[in-house]
C-alpha atoms as a PDB file:
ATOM      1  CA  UNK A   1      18.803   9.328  36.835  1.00  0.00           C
ATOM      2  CA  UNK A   2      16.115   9.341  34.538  1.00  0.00           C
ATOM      3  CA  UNK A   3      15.818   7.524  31.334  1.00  0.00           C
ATOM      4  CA  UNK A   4      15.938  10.189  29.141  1.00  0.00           C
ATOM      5  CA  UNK A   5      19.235  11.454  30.923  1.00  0.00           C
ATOM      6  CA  UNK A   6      20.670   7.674  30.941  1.00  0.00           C
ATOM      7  CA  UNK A   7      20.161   7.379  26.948  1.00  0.00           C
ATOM      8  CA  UNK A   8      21.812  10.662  26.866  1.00  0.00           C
ATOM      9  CA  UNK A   9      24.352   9.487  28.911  1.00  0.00           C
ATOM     10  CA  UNK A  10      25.041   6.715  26.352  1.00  0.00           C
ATOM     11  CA  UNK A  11      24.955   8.263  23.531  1.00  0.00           C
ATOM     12  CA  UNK A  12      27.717  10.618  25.281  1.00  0.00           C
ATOM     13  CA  UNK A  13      29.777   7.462  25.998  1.00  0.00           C
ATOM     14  CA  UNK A  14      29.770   6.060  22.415  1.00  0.00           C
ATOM     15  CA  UNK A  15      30.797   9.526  21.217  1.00  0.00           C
ATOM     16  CA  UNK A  16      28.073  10.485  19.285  1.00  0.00           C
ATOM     17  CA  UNK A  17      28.324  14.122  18.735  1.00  0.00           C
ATOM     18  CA  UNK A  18      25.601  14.837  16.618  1.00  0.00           C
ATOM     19  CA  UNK A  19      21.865  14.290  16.872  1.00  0.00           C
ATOM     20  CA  UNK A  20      18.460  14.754  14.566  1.00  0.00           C
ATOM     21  CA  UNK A  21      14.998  14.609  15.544  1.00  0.00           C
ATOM     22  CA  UNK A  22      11.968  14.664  14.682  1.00  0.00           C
ATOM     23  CA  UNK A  23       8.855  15.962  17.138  1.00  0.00           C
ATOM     24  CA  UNK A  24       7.160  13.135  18.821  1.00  0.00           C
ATOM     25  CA  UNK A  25       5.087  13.489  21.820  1.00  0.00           C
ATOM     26  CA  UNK A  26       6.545  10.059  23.489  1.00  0.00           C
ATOM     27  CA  UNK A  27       9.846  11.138  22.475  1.00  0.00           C
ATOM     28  CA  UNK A  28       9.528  14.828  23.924  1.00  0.00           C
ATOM     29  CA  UNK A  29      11.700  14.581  27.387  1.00  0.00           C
ATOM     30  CA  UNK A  30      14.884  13.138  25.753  1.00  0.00           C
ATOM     31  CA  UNK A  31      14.902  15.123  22.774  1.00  0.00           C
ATOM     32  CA  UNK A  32      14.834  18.082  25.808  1.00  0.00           C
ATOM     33  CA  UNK A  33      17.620  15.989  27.176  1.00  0.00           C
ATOM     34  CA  UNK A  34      19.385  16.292  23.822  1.00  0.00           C
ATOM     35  CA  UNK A  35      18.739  19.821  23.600  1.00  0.00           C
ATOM     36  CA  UNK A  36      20.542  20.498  26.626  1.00  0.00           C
ATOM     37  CA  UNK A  37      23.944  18.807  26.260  1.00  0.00           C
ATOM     38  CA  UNK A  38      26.776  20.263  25.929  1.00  0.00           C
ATOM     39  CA  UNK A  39      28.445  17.417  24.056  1.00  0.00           C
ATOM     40  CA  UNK A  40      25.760  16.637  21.580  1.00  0.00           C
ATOM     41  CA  UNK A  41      24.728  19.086  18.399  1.00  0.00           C
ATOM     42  CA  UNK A  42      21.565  18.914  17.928  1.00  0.00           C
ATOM     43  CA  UNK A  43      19.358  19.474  14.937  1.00  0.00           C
ATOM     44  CA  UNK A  44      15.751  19.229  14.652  1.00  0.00           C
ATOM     45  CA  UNK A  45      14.626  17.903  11.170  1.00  0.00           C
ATOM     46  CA  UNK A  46      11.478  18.199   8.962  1.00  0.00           C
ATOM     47  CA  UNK A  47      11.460  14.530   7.807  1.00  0.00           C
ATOM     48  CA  UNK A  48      12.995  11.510   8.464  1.00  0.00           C
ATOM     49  CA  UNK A  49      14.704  10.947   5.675  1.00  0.00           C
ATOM     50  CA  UNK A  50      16.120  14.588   5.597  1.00  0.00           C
ATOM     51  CA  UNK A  51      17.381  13.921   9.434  1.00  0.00           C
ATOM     52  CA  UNK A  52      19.330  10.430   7.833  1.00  0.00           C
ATOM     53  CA  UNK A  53      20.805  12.622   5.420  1.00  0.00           C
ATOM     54  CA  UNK A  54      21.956  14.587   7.590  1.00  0.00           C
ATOM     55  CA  UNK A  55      23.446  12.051   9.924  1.00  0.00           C
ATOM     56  CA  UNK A  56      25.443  10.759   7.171  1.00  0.00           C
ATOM     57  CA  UNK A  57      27.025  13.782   6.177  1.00  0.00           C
ATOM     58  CA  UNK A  58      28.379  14.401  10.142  1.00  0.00           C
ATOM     59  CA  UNK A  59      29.205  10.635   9.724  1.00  0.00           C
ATOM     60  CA  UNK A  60      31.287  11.409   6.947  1.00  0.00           C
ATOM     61  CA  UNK A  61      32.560  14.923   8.432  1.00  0.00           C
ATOM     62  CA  UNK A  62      33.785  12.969  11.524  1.00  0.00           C
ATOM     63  CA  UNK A  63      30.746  12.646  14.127  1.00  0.00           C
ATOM     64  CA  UNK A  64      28.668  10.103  15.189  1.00  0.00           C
ATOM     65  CA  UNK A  65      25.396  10.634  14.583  1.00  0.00           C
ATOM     66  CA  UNK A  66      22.467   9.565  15.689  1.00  0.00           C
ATOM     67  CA  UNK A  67      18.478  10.130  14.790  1.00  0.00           C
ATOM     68  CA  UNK A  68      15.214  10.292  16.937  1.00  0.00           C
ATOM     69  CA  UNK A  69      12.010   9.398  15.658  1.00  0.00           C
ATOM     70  CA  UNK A  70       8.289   7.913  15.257  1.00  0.00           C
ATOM     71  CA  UNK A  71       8.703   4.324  13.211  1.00  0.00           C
ATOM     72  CA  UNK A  72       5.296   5.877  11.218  1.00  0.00           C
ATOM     73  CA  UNK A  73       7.960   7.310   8.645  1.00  0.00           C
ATOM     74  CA  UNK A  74       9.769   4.239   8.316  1.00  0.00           C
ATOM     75  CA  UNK A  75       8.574   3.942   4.987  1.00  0.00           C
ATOM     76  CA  UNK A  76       9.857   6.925   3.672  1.00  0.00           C
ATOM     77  CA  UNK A  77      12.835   6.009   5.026  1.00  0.00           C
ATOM     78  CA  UNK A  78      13.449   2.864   2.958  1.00  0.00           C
ATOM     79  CA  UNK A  79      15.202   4.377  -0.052  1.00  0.00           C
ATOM     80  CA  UNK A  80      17.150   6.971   2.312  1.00  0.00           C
ATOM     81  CA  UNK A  81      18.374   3.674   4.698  1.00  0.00           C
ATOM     82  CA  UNK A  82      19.153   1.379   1.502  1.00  0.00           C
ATOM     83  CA  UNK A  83      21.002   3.800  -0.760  1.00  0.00           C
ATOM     84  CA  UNK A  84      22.938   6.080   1.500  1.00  0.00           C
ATOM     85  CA  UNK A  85      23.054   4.494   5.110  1.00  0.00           C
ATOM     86  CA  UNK A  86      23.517   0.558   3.999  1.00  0.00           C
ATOM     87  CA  UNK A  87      25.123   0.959   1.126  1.00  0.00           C
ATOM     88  CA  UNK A  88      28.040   3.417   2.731  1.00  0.00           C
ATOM     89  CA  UNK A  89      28.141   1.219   5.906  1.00  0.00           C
ATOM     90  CA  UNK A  90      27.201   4.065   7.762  1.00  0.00           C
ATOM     91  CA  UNK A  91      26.253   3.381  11.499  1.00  0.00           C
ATOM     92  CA  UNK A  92      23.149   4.963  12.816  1.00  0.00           C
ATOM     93  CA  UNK A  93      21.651   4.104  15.772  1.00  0.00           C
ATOM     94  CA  UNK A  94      17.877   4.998  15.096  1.00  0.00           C
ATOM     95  CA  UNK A  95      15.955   5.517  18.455  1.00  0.00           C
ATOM     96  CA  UNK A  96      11.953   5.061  17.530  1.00  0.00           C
ATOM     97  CA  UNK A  97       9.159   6.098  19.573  1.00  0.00           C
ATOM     98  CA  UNK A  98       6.911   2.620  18.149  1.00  0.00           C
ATOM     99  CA  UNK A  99       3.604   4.156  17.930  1.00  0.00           C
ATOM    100  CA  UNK A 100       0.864   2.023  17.441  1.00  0.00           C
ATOM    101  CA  UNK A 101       0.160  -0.674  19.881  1.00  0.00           C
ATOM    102  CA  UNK A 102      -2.806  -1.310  22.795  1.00  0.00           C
ATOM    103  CA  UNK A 103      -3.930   2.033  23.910  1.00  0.00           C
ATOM    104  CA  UNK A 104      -2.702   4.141  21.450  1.00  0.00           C
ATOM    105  CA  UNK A 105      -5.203   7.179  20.727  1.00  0.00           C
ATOM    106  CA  UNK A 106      -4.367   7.972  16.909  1.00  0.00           C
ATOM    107  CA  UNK A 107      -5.842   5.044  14.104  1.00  0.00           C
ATOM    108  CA  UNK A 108      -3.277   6.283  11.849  1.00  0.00           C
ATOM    109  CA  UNK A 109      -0.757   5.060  14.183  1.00  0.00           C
ATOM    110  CA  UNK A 110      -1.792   1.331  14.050  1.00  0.00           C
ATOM    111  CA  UNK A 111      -1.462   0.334  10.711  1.00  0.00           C
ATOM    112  CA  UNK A 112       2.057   1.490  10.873  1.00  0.00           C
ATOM    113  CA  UNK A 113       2.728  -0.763  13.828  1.00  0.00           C
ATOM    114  CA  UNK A 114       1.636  -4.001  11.994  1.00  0.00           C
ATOM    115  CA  UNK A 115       4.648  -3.204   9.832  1.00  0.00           C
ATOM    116  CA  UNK A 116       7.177  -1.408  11.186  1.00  0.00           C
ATOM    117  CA  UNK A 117       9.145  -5.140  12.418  1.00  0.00           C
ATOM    118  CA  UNK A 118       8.750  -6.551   8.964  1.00  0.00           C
ATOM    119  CA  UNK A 119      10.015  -3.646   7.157  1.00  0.00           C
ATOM    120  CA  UNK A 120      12.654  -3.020   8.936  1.00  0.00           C
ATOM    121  CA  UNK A 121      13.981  -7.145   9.034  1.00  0.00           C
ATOM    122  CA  UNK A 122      13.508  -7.286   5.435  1.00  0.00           C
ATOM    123  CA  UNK A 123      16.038  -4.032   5.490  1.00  0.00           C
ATOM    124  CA  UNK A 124      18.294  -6.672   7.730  1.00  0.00           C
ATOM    125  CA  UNK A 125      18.365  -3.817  10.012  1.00  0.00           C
ATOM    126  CA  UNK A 126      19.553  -5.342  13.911  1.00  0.00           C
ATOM    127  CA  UNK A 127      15.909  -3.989  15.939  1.00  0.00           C
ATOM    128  CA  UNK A 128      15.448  -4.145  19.526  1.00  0.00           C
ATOM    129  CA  UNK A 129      12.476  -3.538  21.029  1.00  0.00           C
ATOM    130  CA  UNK A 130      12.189  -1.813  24.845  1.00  0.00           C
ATOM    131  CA  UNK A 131       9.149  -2.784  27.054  1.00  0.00           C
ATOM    132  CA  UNK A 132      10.697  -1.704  30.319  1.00  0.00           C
ATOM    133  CA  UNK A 133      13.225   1.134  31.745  1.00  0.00           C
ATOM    134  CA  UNK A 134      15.755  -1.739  32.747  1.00  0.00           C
ATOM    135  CA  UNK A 135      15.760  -2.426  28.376  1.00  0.00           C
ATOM    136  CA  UNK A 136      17.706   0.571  28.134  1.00  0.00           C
ATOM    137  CA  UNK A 137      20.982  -1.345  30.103  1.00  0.00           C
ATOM    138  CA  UNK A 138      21.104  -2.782  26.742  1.00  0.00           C
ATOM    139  CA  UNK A 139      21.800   0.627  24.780  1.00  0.00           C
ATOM    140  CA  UNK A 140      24.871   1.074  25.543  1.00  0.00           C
ATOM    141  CA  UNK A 141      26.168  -2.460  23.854  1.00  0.00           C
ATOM    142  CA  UNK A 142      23.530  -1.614  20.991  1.00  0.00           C
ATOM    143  CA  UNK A 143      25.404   1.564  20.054  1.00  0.00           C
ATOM    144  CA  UNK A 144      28.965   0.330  20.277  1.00  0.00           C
ATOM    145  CA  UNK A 145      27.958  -2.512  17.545  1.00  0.00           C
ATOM    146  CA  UNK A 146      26.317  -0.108  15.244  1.00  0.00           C
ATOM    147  CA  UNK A 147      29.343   1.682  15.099  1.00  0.00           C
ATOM    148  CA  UNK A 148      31.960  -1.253  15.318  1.00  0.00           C
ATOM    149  CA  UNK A 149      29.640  -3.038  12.462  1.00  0.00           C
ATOM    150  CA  UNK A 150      29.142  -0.006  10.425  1.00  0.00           C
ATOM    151  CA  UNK A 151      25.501  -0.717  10.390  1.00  0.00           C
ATOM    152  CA  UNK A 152      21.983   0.539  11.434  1.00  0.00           C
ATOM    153  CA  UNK A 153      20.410  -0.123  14.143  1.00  0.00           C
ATOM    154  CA  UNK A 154      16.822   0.272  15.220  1.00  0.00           C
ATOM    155  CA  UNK A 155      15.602   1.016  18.863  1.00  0.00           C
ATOM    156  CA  UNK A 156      11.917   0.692  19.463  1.00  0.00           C
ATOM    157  CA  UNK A 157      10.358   2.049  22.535  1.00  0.00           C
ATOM    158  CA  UNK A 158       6.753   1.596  22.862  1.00  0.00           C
ATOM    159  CA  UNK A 159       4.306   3.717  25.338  1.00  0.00           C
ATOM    160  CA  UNK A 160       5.113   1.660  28.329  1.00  0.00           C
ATOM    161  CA  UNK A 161       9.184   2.443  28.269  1.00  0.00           C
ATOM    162  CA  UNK A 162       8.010   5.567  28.563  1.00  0.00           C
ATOM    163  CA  UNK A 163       5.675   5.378  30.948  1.00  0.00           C
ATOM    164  CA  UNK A 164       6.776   7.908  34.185  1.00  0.00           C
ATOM    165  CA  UNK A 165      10.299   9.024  32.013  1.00  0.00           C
END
């Protein structure tokens, strides 16, 4: 199984039924993944924070949601994440391509990096960040506590999880 297929898979198993994203080159074979399952409804968004908003109104019609995206629009994020996602405990697993590091091609990219961990502790938003393929055995305990906690979560995956996916 490949990793795109196994987060799939997970999100499956913690019943999330609905699903943003937003285009990202690293991100591009599970959002295909995403595209082609039958259990999840899939939406591609324009922006970030649009794609929160929408999670939260399938949270509040009944799904779990879930978004996919770059952490270089985690600042335009901030007011979406503190004024509709924290403050109506509303659990969304955030899966975030973390652009930026060694070897990445786009300057732009970097500065983000430097301050994409800080921004989002500050938020006191759980992060967990996935080096390696055999990080993602974690995601399926990472989901169920962002919906048993009613909370955010935020799943970083650099260039080398996805490395071969």
């Amino acid at each position: 199984m490949s990793i795109n297929q196994k987060i799939v898979n997970d999100f499956v198993k913690n019943k999330i039924k609905f699903v943003t994203t937003v285009p990202c080159k690293q991100l591009a074979g599970v959002i295909d993944e995403i595209e082609a399952s039958k259990d999840i409804y899939h939406i591609p968004s324009n922006k970030e924070d649009e794609g929160m908003g929408l999670c939260a109104g399938a949270y509040m019609g009944g799904k779990r949601s879930a978004i996919i995206m770059q952490n270089t629009a985690i600042g335009v994020t901030i007011n979406t994440l503190v004024t509709l996602i924290q403050y109506y405990n509303i659990p969304l697993p955030m899966l975030i391509s973390y652009r930026g590091e060694i070897g990445e091609p786009v300057a732009c990219q970097v500065e983000m990096a430097v301050h994409t961990k800080a921004l989002l502790d500050q938020l006191n938003i759980p992060t967990y960040h996935f080096h390696t393929k055999s990080d993602a055995d974690e995601l399926d305990a990472i989901l169920n506590h962002s919906f048993m906690a009613k909370k955010p979560v935020a799943i970083l995956t650099d260039a080398s999880f996805w490395q071969g996916a």
